[in-house]
C-alpha atoms as a PDB file:
ATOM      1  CA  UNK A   1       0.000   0.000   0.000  1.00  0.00           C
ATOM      2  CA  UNK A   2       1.190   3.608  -0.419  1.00  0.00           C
ATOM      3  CA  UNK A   3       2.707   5.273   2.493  1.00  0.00           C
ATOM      4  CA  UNK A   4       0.695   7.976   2.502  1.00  0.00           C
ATOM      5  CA  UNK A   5      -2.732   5.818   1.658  1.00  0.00           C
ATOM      6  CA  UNK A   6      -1.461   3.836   4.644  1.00  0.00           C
ATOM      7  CA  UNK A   7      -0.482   6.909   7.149  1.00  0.00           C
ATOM      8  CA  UNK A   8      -4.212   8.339   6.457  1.00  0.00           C
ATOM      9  CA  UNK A   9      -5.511   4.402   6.968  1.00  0.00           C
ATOM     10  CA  UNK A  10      -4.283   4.359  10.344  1.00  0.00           C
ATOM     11  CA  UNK A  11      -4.741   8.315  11.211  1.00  0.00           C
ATOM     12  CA  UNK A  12      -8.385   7.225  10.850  1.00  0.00           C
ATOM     13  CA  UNK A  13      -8.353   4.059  13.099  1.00  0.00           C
ATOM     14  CA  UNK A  14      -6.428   5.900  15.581  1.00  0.00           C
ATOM     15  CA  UNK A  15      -8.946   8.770  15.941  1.00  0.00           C
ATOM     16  CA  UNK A  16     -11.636   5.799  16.245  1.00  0.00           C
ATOM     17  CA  UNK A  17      -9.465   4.148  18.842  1.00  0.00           C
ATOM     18  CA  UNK A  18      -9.059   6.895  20.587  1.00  0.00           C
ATOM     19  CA  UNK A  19     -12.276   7.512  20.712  1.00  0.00           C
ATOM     20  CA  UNK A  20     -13.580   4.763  21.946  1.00  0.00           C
ATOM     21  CA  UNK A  21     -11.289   5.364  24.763  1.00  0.00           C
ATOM     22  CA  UNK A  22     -12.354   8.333  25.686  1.00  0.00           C
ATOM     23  CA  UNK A  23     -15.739   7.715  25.560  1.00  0.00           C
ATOM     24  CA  UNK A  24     -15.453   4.490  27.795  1.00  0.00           C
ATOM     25  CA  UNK A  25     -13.764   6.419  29.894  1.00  0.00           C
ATOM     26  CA  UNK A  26     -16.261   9.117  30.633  1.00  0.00           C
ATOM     27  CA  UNK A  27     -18.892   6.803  30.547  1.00  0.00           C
ATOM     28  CA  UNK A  28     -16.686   5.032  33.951  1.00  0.00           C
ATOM     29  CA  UNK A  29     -16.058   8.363  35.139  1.00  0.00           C
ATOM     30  CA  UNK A  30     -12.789   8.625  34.236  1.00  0.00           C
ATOM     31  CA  UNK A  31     -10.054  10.945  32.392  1.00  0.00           C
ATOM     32  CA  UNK A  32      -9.157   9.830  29.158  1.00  0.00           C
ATOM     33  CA  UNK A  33      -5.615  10.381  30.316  1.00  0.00           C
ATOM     34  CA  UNK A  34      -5.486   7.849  32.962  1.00  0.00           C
ATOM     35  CA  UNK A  35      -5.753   5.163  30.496  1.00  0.00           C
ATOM     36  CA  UNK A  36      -2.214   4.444  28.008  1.00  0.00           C
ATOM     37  CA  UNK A  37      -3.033   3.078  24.190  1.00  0.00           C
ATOM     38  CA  UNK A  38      -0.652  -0.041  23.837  1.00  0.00           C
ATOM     39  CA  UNK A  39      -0.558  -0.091  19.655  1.00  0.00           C
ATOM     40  CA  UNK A  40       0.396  -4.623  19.412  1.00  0.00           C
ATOM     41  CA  UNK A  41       2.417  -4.345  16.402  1.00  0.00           C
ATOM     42  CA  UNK A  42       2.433  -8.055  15.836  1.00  0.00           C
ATOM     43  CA  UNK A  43       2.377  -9.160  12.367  1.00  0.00           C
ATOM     44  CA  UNK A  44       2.734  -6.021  10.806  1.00  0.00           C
ATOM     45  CA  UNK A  45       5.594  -4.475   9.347  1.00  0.00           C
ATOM     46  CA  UNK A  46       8.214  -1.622  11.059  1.00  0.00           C
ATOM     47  CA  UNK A  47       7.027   0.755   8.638  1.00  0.00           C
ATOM     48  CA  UNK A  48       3.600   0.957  10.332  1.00  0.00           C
ATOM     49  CA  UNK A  49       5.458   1.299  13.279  1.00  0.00           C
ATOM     50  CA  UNK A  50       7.085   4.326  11.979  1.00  0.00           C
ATOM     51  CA  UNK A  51       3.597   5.935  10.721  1.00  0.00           C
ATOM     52  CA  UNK A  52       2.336   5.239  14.282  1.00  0.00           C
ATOM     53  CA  UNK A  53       5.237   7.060  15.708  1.00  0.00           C
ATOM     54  CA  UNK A  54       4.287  10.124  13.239  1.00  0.00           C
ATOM     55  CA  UNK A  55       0.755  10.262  14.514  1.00  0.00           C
ATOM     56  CA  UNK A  56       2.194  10.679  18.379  1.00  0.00           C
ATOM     57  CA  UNK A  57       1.731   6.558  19.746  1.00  0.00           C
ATOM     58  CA  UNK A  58       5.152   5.661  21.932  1.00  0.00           C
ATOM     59  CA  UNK A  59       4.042   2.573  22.940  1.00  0.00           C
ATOM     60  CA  UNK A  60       4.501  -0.624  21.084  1.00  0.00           C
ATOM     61  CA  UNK A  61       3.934  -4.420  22.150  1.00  0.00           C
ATOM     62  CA  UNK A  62       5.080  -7.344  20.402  1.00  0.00           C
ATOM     63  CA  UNK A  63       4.264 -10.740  21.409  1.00  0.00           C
ATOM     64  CA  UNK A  64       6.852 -13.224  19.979  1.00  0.00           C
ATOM     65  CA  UNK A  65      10.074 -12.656  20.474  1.00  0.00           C
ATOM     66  CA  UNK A  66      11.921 -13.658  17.279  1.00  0.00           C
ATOM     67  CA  UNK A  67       9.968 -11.064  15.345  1.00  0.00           C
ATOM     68  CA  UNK A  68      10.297  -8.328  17.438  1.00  0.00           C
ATOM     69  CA  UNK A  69      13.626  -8.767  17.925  1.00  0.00           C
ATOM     70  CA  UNK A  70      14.203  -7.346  13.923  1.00  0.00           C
ATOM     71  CA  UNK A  71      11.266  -5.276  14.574  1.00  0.00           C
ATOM     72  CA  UNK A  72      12.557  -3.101  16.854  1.00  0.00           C
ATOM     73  CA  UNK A  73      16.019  -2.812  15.212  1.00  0.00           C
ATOM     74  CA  UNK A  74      14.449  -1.651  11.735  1.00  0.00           C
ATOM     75  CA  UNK A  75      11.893   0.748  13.569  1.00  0.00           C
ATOM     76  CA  UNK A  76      15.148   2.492  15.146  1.00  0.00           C
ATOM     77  CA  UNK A  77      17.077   2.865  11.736  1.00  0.00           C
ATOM     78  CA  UNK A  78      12.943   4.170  10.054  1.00  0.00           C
ATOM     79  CA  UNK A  79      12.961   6.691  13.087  1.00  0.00           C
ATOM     80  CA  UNK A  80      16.512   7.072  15.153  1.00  0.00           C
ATOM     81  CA  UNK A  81      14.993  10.244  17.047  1.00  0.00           C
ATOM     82  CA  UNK A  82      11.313   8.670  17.771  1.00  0.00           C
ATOM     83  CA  UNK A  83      10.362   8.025  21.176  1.00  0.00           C
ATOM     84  CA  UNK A  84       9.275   4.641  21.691  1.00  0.00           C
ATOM     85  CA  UNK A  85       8.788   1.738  24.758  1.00  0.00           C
ATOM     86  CA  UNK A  86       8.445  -1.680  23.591  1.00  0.00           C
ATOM     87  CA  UNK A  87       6.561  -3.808  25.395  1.00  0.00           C
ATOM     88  CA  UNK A  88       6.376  -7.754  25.264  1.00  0.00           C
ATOM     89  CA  UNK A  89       2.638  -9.397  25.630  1.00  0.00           C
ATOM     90  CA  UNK A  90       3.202 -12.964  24.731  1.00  0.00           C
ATOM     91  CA  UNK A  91       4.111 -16.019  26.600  1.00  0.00           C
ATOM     92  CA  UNK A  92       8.020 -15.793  26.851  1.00  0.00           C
ATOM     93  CA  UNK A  93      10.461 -18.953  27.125  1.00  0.00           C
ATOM     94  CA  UNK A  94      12.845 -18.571  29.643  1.00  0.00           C
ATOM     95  CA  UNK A  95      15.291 -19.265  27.033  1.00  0.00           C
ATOM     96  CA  UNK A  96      14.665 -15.879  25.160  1.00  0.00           C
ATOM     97  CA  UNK A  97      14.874 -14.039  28.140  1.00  0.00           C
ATOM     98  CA  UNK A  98      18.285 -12.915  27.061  1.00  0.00           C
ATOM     99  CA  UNK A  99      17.302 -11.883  23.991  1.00  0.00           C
ATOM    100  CA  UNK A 100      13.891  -9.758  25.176  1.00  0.00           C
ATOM    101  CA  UNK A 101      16.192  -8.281  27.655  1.00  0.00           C
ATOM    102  CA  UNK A 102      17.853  -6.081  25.332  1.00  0.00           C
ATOM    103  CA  UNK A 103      15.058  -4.304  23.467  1.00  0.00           C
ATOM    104  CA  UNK A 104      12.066  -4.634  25.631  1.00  0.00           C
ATOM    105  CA  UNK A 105      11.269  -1.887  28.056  1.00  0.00           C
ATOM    106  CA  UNK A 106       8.062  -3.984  29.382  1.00  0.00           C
ATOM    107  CA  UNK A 107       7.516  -7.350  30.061  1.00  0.00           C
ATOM    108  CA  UNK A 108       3.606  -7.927  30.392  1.00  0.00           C
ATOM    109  CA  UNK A 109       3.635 -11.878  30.998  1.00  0.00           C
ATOM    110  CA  UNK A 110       5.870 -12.767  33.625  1.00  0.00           C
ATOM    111  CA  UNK A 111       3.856 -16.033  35.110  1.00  0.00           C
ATOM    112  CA  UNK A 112       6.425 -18.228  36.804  1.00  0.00           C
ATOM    113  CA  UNK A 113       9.453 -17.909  39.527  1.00  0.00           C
ATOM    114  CA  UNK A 114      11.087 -19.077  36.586  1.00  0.00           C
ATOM    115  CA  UNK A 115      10.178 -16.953  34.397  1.00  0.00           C
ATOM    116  CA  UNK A 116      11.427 -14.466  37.137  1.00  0.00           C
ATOM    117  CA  UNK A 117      14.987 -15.685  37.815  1.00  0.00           C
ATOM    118  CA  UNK A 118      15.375 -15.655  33.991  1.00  0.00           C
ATOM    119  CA  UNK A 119      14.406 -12.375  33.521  1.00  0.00           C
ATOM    120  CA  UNK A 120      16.318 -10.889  36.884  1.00  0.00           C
ATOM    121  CA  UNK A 121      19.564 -12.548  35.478  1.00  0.00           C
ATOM    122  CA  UNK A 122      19.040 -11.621  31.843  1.00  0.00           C
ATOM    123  CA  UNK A 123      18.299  -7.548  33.113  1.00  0.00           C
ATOM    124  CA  UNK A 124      21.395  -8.259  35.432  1.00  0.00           C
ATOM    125  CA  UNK A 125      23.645  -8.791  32.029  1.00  0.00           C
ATOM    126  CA  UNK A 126      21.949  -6.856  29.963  1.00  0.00           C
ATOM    127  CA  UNK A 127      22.942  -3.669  32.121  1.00  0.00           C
ATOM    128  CA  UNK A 128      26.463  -5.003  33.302  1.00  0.00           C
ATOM    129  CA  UNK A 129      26.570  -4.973  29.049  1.00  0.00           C
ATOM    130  CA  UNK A 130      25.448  -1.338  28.551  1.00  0.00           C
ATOM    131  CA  UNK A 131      22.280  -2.988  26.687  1.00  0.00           C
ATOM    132  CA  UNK A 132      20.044  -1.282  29.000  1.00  0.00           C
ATOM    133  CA  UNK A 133      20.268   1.656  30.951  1.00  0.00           C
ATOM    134  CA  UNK A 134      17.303   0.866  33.300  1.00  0.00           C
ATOM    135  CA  UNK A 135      15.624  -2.140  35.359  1.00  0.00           C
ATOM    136  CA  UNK A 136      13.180  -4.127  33.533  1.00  0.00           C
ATOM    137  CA  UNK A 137      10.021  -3.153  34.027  1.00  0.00           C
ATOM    138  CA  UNK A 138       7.235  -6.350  34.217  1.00  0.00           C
ATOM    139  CA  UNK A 139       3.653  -6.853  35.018  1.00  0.00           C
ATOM    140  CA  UNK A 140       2.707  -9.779  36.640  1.00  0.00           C
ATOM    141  CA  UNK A 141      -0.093 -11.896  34.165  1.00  0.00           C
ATOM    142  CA  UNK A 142      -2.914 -13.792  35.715  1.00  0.00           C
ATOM    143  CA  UNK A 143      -5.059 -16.189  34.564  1.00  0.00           C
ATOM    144  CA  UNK A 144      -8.944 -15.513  35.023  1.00  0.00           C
ATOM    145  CA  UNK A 145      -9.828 -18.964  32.749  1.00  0.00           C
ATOM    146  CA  UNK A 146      -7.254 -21.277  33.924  1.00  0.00           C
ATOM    147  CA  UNK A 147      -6.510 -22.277  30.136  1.00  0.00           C
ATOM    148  CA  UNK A 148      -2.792 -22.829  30.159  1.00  0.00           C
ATOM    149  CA  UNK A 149      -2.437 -22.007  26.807  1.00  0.00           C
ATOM    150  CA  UNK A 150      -3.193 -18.426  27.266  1.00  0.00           C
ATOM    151  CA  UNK A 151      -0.159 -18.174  30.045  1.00  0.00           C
ATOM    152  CA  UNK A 152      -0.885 -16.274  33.313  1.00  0.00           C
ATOM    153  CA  UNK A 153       0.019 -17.465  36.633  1.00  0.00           C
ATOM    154  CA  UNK A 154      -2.974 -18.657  39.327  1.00  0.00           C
ATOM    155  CA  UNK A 155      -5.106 -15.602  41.310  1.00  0.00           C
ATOM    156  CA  UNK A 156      -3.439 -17.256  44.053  1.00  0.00           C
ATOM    157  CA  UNK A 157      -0.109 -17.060  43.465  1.00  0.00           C
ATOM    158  CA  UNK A 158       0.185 -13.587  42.174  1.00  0.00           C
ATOM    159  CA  UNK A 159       1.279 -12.512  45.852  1.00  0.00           C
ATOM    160  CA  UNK A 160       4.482 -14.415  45.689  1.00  0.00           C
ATOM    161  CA  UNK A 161       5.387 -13.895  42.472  1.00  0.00           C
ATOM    162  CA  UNK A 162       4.972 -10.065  43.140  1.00  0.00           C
ATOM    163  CA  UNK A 163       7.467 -10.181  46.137  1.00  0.00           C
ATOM    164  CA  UNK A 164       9.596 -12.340  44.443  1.00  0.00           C
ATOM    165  CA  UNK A 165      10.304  -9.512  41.810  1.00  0.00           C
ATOM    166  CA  UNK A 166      10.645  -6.630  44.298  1.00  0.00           C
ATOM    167  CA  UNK A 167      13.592  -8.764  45.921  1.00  0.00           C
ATOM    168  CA  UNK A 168      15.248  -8.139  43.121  1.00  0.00           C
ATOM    169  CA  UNK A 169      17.495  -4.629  41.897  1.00  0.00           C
ATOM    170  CA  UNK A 170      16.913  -5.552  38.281  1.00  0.00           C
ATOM    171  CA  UNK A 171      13.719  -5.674  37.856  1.00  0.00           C
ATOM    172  CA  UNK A 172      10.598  -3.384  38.824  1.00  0.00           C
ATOM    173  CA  UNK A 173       6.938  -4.543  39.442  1.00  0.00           C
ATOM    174  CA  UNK A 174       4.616  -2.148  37.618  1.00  0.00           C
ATOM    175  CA  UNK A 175       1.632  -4.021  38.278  1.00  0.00           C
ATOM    176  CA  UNK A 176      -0.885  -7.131  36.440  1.00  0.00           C
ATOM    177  CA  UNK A 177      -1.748  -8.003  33.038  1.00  0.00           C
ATOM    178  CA  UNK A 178      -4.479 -10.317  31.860  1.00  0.00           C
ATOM    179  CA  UNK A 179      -6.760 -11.340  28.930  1.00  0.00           C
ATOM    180  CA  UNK A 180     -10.082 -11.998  29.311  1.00  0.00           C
ATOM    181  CA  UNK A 181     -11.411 -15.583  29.164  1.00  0.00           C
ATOM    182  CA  UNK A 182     -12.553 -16.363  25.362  1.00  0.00           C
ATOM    183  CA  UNK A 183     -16.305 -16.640  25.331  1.00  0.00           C
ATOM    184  CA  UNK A 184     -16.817 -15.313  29.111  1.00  0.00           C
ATOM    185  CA  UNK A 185     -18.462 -12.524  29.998  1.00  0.00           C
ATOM    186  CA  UNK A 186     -15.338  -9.484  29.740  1.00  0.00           C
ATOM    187  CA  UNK A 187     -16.987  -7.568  32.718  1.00  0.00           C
ATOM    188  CA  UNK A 188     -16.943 -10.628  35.337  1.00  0.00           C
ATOM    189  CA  UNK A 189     -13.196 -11.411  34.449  1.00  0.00           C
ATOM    190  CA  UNK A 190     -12.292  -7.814  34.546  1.00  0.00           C
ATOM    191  CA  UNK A 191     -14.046  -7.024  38.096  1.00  0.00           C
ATOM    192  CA  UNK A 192     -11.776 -10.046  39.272  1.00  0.00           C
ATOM    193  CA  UNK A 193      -8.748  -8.414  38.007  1.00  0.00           C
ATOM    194  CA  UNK A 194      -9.457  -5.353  39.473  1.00  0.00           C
ATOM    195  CA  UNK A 195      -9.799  -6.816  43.528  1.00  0.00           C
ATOM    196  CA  UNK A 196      -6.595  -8.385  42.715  1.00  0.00           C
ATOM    197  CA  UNK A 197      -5.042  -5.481  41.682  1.00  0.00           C
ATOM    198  CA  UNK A 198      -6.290  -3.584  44.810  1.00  0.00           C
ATOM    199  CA  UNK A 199      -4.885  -6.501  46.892  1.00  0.00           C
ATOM    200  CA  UNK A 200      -1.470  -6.368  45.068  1.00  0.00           C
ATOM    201  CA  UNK A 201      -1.274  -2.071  45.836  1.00  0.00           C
ATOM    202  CA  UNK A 202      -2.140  -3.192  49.147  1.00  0.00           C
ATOM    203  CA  UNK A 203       1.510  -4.865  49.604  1.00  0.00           C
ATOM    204  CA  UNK A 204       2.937  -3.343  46.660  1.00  0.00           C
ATOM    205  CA  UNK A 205       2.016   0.551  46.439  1.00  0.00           C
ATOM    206  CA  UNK A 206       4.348   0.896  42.839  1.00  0.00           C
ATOM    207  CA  UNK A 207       2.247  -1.721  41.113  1.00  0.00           C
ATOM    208  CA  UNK A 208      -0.567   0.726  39.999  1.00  0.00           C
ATOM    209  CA  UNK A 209      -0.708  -0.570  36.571  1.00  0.00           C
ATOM    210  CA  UNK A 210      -3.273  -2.915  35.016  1.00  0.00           C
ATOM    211  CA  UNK A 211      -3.024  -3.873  31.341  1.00  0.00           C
ATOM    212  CA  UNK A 212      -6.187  -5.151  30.349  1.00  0.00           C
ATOM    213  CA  UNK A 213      -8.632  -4.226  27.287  1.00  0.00           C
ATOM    214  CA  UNK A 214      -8.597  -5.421  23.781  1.00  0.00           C
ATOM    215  CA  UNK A 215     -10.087  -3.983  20.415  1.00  0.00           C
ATOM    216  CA  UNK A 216     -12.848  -6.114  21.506  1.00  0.00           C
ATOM    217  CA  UNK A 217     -13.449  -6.134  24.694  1.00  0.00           C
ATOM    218  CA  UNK A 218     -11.377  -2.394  26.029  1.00  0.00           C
ATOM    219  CA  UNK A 219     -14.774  -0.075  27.249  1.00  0.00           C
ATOM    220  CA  UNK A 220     -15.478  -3.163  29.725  1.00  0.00           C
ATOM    221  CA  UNK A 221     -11.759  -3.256  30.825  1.00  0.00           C
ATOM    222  CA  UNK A 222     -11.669   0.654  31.040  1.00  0.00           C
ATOM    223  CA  UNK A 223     -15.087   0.535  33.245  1.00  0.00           C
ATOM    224  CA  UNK A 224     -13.668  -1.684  35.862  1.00  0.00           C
ATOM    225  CA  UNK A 225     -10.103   0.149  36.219  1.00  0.00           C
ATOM    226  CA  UNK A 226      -7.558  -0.572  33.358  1.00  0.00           C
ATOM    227  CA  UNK A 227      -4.656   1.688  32.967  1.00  0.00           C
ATOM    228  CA  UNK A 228      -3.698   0.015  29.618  1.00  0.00           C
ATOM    229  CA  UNK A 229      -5.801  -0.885  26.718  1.00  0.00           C
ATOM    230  CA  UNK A 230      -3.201  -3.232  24.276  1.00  0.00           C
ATOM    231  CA  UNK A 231      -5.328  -2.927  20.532  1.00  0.00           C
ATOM    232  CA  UNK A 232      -4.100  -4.393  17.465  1.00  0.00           C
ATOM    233  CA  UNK A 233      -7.185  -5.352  15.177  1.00  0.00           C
ATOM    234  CA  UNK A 234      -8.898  -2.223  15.485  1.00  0.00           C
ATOM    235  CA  UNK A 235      -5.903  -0.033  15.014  1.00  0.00           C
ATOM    236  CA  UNK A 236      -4.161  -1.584  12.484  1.00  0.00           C
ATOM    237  CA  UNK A 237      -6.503  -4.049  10.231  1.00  0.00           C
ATOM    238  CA  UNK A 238      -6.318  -7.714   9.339  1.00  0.00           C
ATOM    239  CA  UNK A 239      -2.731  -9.593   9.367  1.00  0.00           C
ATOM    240  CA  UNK A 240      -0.214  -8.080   7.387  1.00  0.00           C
ATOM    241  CA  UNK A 241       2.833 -10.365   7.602  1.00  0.00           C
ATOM    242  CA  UNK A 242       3.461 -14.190   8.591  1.00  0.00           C
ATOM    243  CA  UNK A 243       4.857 -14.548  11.781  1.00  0.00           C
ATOM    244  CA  UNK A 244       8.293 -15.802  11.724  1.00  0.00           C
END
């Protein structure tokens, strides 16, 4: 498509996004500024990226690691001034911890004391390196289905993972990340997020975050307290690319 068809294309969906937003959040009695638009760039190329960047979004999420990896690198050569935070939303081996260490600024789904100690020593080299000049930040992501294929560690053990992270220096709790179950009701799943969110601020005042809210689903997640809406269908169209 032609850049500039393509920069108008999404200039649109953005204002629609947007939007949306702003009326859910007004509707929840809310500021439109308390909730962040997460663009998921999965699938599509680094020039969107770059026409995103243009039209004022700084956040970015990716979700597997091999393709963001490339991703990022390209976006910085398209735009070496923009300011941009990458995020990572998808599951995440503990053996590319190394690798998602070095260009993500978020890590959503953190779900295992595995997954912790991978990430804590990855951040650890990663700075020693001069990779990163900060702690990783990374949300804690729960499960609201149980369907292990989604990822998100047990309501019940969110508590220990949480404390877990704060023992270390290298990386920072923000907060909790989840995705509503598919086929259940969005509102139910995102009231239960919310109570354990308050329970996590209770222990943990710095995790204020909550990254919940889809293209589908974001006016019920922004009614019951999300600070993050992560959209990808309704902001940037049908699949683009084939995952790598």
């Amino acid at each position: 498509m032609n850049e500039e068809l393509r920069r108008a294309e999404l200039a649109e969906s953005l204002r629609e996004v947007r939007e949306r937003v702003d009326r859910a959040c007004r509707a929840a009695g809310r500021e439109p500024g308390e909730v962040e638009l997460l663009a998921v760039t999965k699938t599509f190329p680094a020039s969107d990226v770059a026409l995103l960047a243009d039209l004022g979004l700084t956040e970015f999420a990716e979700n597997r690691e091999q393709e963001a990896r490339g991703k990022v690198a390209e976006f910085a050569e398209l735009r070496p001034s923009a300011e941009a935070r990458w995020h990572m939303v998808g599951q995440l081996q503990r053996n590319k911890a190394r690798s998602v260490a070095r260009w993500a600024d978020v890590v959503e789904s953190v779900d295992s004391e595995r997954l912790v100690e991978a990430l804590r020593r990855a951040a650890a080299n990663a700075l020693d390196a001069g990779d990163r000049t900060h702690p990783l930040d990374v949300l804690v992501q729960v499960s609201l289905d149980e369907s292990e294929g989604r990822g998100g560690c047990r309501p019940d053990e969110v508590a220990a993972l949480a404390d877990m992270i704060t023992l270390t220096g290298d990386l920072r709790l923000r907060g909790v990340m989840a995705v509503a179950p598919l086929g259940g009701d969005p509102d139910v799943a995102f009231d239960t997020l919310s109570k354990i969110s308050e329970r996590l601020r209770g222990d943990h005042p710095e995790a204020v975050e909550v990254s919940a809210g889809m293209s589908g689903d974001l006016e019920s997640a922004v009614a019951h307290g999300s600070t993050r809406v992560r959209v990808g269908t309704a902001l940037l169209g049908g699949r683009r690319l084939t995952s790598p």
